[in-house]
N, C-alpha and C. Protein backbone atom coordinates (compact mmCIF):
# COMPACT_ATOMS: atom_id res chain seq x y z
N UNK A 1 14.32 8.26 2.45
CA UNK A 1 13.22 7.37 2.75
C UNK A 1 13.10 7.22 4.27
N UNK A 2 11.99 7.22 4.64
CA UNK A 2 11.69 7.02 6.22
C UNK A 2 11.12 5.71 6.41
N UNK A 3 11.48 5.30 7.46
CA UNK A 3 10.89 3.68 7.74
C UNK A 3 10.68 3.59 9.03
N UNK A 4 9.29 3.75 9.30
CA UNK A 4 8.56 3.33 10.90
C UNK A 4 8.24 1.93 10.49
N UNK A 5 8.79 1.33 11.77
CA UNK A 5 8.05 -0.41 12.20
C UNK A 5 7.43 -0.61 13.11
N UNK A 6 6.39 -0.70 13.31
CA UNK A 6 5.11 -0.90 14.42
C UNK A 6 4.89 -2.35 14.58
N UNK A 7 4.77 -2.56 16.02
CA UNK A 7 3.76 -4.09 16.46
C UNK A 7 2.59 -3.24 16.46
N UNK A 8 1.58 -4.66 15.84
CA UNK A 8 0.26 -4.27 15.62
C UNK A 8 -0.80 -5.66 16.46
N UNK A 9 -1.96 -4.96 16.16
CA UNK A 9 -3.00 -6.13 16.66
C UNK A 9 -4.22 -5.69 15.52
N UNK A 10 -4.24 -6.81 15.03
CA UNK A 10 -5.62 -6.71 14.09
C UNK A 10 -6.64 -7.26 14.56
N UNK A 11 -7.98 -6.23 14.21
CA UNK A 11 -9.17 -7.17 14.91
C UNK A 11 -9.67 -7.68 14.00
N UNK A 12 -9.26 -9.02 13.00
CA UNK A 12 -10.45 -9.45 12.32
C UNK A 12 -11.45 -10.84 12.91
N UNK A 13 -12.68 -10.94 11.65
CA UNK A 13 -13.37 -11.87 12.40
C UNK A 13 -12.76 -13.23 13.47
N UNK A 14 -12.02 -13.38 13.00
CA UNK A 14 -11.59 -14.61 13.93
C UNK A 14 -11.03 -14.10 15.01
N UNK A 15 -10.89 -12.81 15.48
CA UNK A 15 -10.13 -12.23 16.62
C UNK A 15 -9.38 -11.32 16.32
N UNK A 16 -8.73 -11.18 17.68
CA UNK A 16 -7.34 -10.05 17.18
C UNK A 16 -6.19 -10.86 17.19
N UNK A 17 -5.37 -10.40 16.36
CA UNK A 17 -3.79 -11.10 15.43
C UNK A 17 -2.71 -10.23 16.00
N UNK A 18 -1.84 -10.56 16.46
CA UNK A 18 -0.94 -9.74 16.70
C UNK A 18 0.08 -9.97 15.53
N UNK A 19 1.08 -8.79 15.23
CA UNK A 19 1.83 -9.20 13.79
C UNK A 19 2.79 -8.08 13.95
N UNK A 20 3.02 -7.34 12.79
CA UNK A 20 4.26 -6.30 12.62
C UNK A 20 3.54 -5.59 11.20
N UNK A 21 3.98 -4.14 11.50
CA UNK A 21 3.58 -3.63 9.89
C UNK A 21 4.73 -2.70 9.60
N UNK A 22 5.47 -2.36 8.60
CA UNK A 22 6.42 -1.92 8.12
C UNK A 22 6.15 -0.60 7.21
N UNK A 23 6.28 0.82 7.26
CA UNK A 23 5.45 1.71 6.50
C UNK A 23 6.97 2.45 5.97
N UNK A 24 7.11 2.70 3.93
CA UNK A 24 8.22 2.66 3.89
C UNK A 24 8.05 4.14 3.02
N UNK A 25 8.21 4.78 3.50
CA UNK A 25 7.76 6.59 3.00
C UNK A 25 8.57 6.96 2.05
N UNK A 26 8.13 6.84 0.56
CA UNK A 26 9.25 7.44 -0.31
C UNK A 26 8.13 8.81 -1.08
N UNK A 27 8.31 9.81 -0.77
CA UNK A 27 7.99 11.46 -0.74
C UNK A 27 6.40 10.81 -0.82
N UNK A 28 5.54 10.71 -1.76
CA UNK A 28 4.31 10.87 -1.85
C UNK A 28 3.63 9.71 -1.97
N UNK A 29 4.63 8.36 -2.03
CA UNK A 29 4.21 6.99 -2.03
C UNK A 29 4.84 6.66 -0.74
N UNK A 30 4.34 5.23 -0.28
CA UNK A 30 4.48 4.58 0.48
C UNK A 30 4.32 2.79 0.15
N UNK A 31 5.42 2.07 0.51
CA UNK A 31 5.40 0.75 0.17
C UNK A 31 5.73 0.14 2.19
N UNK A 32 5.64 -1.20 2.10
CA UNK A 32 5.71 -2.08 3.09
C UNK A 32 5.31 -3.17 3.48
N UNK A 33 5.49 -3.88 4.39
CA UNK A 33 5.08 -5.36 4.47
C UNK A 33 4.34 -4.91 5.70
N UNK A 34 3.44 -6.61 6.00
CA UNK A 34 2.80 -6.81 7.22
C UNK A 34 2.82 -8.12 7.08
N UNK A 35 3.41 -8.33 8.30
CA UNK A 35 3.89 -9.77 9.07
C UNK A 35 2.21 -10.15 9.57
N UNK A 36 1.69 -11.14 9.38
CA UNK A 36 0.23 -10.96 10.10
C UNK A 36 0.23 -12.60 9.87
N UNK A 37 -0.06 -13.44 11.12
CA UNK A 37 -0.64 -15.15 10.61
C UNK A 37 0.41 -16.10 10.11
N UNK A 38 1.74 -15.48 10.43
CA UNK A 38 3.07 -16.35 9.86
C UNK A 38 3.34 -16.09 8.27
N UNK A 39 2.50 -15.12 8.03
CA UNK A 39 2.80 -14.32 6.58
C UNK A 39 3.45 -13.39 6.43
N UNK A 40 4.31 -12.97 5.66
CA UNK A 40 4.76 -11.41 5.07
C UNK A 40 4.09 -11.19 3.86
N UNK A 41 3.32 -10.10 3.88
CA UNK A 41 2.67 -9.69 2.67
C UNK A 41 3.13 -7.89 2.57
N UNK A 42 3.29 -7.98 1.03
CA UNK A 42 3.35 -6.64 0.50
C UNK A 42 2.43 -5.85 0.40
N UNK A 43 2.59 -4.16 0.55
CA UNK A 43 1.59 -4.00 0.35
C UNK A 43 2.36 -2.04 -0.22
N UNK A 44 1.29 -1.67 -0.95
CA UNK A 44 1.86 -0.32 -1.45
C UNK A 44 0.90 0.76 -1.45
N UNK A 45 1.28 2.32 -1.53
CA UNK A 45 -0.14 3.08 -1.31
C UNK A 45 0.31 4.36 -1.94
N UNK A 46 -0.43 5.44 -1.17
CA UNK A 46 -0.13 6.45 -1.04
C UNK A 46 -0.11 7.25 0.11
N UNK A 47 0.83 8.71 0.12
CA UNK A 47 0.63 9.56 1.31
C UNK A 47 -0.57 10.17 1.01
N UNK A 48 -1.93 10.24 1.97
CA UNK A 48 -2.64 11.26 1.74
C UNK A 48 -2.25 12.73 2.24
N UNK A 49 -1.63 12.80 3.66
CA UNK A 49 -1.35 13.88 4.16
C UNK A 49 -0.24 13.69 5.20
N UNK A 50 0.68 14.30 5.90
CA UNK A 50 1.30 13.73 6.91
C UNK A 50 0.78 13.12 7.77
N UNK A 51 1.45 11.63 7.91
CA UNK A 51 0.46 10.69 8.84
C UNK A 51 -0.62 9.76 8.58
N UNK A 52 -0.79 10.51 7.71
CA UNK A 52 -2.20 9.29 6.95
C UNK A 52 -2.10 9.09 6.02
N UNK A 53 -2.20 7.65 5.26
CA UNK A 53 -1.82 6.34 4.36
C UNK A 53 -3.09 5.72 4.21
N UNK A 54 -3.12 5.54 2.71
CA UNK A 54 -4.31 4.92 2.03
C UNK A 54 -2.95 3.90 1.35
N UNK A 55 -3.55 2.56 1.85
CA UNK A 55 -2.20 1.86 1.20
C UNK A 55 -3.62 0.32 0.90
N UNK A 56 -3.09 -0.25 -0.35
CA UNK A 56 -3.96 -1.64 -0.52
C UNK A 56 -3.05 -3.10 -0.94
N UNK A 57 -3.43 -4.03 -0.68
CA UNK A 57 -2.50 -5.21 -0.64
C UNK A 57 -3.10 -6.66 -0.53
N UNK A 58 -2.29 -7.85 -0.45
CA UNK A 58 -3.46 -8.66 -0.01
C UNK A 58 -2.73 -9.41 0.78
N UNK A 59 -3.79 -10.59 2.02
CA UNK A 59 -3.49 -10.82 2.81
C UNK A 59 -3.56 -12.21 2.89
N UNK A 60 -2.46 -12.90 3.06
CA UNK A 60 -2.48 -14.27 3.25
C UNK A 60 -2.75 -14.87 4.30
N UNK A 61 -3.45 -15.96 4.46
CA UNK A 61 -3.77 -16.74 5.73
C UNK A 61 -3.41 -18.47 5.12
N UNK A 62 -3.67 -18.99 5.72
CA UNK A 62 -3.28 -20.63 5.74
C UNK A 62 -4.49 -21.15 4.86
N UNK A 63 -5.27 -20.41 4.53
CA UNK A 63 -6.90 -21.02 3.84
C UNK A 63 -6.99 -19.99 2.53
N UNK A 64 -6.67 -18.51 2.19
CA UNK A 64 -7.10 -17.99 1.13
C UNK A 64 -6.31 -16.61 1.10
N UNK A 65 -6.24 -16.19 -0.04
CA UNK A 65 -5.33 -14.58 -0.03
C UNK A 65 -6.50 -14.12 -0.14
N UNK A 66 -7.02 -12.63 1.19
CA UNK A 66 -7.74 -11.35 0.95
C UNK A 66 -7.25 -10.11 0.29
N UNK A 67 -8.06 -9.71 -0.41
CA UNK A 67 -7.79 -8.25 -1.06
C UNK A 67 -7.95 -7.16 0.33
N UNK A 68 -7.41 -6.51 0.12
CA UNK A 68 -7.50 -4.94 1.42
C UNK A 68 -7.07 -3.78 1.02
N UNK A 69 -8.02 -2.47 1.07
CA UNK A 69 -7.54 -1.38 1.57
C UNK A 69 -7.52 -0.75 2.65
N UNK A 70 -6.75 -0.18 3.21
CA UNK A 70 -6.81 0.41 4.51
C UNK A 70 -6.65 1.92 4.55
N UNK A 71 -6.68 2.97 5.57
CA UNK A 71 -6.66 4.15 5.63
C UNK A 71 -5.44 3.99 7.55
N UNK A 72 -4.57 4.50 7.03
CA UNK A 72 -3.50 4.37 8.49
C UNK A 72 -3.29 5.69 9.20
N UNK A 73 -3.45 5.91 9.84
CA UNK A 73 -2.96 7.07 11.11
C UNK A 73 -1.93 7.04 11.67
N UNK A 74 -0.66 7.62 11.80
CA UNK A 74 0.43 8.17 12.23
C UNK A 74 0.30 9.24 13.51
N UNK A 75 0.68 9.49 14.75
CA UNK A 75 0.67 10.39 15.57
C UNK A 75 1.97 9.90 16.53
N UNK A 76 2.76 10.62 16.64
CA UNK A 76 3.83 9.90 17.90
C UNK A 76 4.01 8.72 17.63
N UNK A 77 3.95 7.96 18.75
CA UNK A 77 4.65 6.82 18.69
C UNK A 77 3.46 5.70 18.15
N UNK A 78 2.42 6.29 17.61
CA UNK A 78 0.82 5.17 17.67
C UNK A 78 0.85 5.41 16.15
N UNK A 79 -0.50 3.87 16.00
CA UNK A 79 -0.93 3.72 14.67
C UNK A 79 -2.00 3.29 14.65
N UNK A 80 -2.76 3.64 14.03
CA UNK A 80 -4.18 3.35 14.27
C UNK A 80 -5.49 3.46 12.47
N UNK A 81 -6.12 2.80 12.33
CA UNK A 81 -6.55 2.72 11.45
C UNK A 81 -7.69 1.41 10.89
N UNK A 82 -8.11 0.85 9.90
CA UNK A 82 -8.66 0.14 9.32
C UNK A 82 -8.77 -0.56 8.10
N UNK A 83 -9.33 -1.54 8.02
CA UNK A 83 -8.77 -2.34 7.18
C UNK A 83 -10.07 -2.94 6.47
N UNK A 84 -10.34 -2.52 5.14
CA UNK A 84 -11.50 -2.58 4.22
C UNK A 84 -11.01 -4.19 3.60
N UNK A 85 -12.13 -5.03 3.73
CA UNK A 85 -11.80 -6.47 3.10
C UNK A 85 -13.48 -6.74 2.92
N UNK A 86 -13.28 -8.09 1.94
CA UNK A 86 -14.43 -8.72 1.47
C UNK A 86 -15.11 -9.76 2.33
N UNK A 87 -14.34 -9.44 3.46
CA UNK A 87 -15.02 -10.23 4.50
C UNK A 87 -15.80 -9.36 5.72
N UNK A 88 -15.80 -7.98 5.39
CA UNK A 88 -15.77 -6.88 6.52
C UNK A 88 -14.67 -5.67 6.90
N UNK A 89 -14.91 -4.85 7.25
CA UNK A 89 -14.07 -4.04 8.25
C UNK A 89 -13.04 -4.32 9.45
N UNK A 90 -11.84 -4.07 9.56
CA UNK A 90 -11.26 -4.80 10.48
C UNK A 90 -10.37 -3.26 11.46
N UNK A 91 -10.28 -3.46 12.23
CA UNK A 91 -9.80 -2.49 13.34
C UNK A 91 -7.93 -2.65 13.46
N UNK A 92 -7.39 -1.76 13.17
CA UNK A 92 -5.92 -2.11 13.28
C UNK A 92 -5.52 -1.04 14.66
N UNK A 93 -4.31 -0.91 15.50
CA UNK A 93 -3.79 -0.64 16.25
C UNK A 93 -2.75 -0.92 16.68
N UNK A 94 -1.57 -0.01 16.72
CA UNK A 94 -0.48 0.11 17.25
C UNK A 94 0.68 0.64 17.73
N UNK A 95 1.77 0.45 18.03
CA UNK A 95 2.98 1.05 18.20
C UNK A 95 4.52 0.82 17.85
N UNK A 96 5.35 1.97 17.33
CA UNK A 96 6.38 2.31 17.01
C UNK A 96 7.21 1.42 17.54
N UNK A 97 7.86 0.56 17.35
CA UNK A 97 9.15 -0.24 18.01
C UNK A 97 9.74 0.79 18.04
N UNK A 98 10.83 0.64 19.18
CA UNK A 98 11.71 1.51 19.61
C UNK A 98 12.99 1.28 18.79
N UNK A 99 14.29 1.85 18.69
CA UNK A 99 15.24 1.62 18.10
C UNK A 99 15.63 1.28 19.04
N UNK A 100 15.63 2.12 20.32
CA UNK A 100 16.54 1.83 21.53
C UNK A 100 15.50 1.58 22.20
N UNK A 101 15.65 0.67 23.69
CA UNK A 101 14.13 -0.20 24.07
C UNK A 101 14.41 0.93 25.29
N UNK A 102 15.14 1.36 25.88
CA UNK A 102 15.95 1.88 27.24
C UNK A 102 15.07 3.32 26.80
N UNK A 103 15.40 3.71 25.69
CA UNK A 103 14.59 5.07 25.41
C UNK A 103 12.84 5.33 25.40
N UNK A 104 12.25 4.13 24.63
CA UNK A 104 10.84 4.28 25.03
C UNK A 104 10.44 3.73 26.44
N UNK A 105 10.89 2.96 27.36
CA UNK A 105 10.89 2.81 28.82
C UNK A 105 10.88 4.14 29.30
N UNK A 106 11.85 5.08 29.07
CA UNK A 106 11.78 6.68 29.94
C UNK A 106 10.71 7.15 29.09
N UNK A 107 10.26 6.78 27.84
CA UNK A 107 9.26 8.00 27.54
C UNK A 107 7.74 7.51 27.90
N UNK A 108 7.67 6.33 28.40
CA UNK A 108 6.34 5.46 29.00
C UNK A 108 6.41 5.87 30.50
N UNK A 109 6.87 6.45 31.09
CA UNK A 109 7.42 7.39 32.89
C UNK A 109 6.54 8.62 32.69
């Protein structure tokens, strides 16, 4: 099983959210959380191809749980993608936490 953890920034209507998303690669599925609004929510999918994730889940806020699917992008150290809800389209973006912080510092040089 492979496990990338990304800080993220979501753009939904109320702004952009900064949070964490967790992508948990088991061969042709994919499960994980997203920290988003003082929430952890589950969420599960599939691999479409290397790198890209059709994963759906729902999203808690302090006022109502949203339904979501999203479509995720994988490249290097980035993540990038969107987020289908009943409130609109939402813009996601981000990056790979480092394991070692000393190591992505030399690879940002």
């Amino acid at each position: 099983m492979e496990k990338l953890h990304y800080t993220i920034v979501l753009k939904s209507m109320i702004g952009p959210r900064s949070g964490s998303l967790l992508l948990q690669i088991h061969g042709n599925t994919v499960t994980g959380t997203l920290e988003l609004l003082g929430h952890r929510n589950r969420f599960s999918g599939a691999v479409l191809q290397p790198g890209k994730y059709l994963i759906s889940g729902s999203l808690s806020t302090s006022v109502e749980k949203m339904e979501y699917d999203a479509v995720l992008h994988t490249e290097e150290d980035r993540l990038t993608g969107g987020f289908v809800t009943a409130s609109g389209c939402w813009e996601v973006k981000g990056f790979l936490r480092a394991k070692n912080p000393l190591a992505r510092a030399k690879r940002a040089e």
